[in-house]
C-alpha atoms as a PDB file:
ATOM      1  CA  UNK A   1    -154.899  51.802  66.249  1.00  0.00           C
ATOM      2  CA  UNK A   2    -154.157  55.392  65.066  1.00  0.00           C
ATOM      3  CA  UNK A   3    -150.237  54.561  64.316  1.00  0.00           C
ATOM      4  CA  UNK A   4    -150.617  51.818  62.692  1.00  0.00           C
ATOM      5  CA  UNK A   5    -152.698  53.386  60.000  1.00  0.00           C
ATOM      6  CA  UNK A   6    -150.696  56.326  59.795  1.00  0.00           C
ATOM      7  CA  UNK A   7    -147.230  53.645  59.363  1.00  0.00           C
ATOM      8  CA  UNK A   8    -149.688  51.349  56.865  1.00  0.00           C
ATOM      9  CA  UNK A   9    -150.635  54.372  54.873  1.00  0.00           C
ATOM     10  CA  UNK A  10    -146.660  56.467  55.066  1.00  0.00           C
ATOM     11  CA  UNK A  11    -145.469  52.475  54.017  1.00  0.00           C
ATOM     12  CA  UNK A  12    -147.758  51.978  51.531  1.00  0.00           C
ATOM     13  CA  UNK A  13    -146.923  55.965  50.189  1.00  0.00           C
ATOM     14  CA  UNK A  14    -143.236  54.761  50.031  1.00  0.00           C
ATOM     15  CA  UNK A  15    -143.924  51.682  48.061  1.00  0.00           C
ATOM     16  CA  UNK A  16    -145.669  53.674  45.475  1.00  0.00           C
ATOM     17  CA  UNK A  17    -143.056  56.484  45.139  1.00  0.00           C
ATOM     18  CA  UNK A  18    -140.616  53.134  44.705  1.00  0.00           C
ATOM     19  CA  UNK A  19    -142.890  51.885  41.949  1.00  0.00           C
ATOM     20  CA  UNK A  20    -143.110  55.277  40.340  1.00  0.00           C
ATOM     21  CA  UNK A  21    -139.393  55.735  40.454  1.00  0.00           C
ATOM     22  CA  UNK A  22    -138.718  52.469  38.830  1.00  0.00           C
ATOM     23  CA  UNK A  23    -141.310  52.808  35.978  1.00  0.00           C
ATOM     24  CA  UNK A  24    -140.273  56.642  35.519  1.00  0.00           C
ATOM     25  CA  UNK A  25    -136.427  56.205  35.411  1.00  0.00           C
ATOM     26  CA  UNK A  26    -136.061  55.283  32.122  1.00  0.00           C
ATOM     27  CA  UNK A  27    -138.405  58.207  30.751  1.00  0.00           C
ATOM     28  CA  UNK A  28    -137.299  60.581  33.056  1.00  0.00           C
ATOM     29  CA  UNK A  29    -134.499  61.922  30.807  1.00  0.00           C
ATOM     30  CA  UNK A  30    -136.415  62.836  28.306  1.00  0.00           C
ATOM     31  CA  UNK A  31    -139.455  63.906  30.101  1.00  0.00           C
ATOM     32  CA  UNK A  32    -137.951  65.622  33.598  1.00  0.00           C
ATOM     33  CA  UNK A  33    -140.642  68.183  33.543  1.00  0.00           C
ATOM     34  CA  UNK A  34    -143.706  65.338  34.178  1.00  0.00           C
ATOM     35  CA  UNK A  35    -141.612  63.462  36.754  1.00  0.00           C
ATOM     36  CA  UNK A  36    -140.951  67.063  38.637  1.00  0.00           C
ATOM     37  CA  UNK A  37    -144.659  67.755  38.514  1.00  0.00           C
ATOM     38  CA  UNK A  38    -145.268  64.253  40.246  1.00  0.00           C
ATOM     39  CA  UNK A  39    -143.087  65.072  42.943  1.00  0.00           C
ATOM     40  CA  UNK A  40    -144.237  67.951  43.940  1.00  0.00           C
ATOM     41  CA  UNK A  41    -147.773  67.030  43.663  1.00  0.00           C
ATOM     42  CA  UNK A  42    -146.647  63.827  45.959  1.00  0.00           C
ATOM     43  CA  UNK A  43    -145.124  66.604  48.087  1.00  0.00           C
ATOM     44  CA  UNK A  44    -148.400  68.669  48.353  1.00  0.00           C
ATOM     45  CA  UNK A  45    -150.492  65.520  48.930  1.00  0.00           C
ATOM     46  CA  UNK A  46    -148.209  64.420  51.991  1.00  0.00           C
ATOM     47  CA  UNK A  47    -148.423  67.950  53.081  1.00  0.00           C
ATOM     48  CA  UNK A  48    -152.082  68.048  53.071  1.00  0.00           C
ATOM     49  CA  UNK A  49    -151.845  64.346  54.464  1.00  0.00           C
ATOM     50  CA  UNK A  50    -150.099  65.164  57.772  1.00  0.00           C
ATOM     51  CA  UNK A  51    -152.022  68.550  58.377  1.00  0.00           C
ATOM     52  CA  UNK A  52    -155.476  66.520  57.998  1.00  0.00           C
ATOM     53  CA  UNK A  53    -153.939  64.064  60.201  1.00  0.00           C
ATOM     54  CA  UNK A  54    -153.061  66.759  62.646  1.00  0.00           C
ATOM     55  CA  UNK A  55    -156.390  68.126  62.825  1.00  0.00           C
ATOM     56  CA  UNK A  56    -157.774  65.011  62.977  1.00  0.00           C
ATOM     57  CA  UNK A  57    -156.191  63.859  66.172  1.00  0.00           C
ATOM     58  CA  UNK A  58    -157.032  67.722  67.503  1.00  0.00           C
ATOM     59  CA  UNK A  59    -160.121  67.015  67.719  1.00  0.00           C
END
């Protein structure tokens, strides 16, 4: 049961970052600094996201 929400949620993390990218391409060029921001905050929450996940199944 545990995988298969970690795989919906990592899936469903993917096909946002796939939306983002597409919507953000065209503006990227001319705004980099915003679309570097959002990647690293994506980075931080997918951090955070596996190290609750780890302590989660600690437990």
């Amino acid at each position: 049961m545990k995988p298969d929400i970690l795989s919906l949620s990592l899936d469903t993390s993917q096909k946002v970052s796939v939306i983002l990218a597409i919507y953000l391409e065209p503006i990227s060029a001319l705004n980099n600094g915003f679309f570097t921001q959002l990647s690293t905050f994506r980075h931080m929450f997918m951090t955070n996201f596996i190290a609750a996940k780890t302590m989660f199944e600690k437990k």
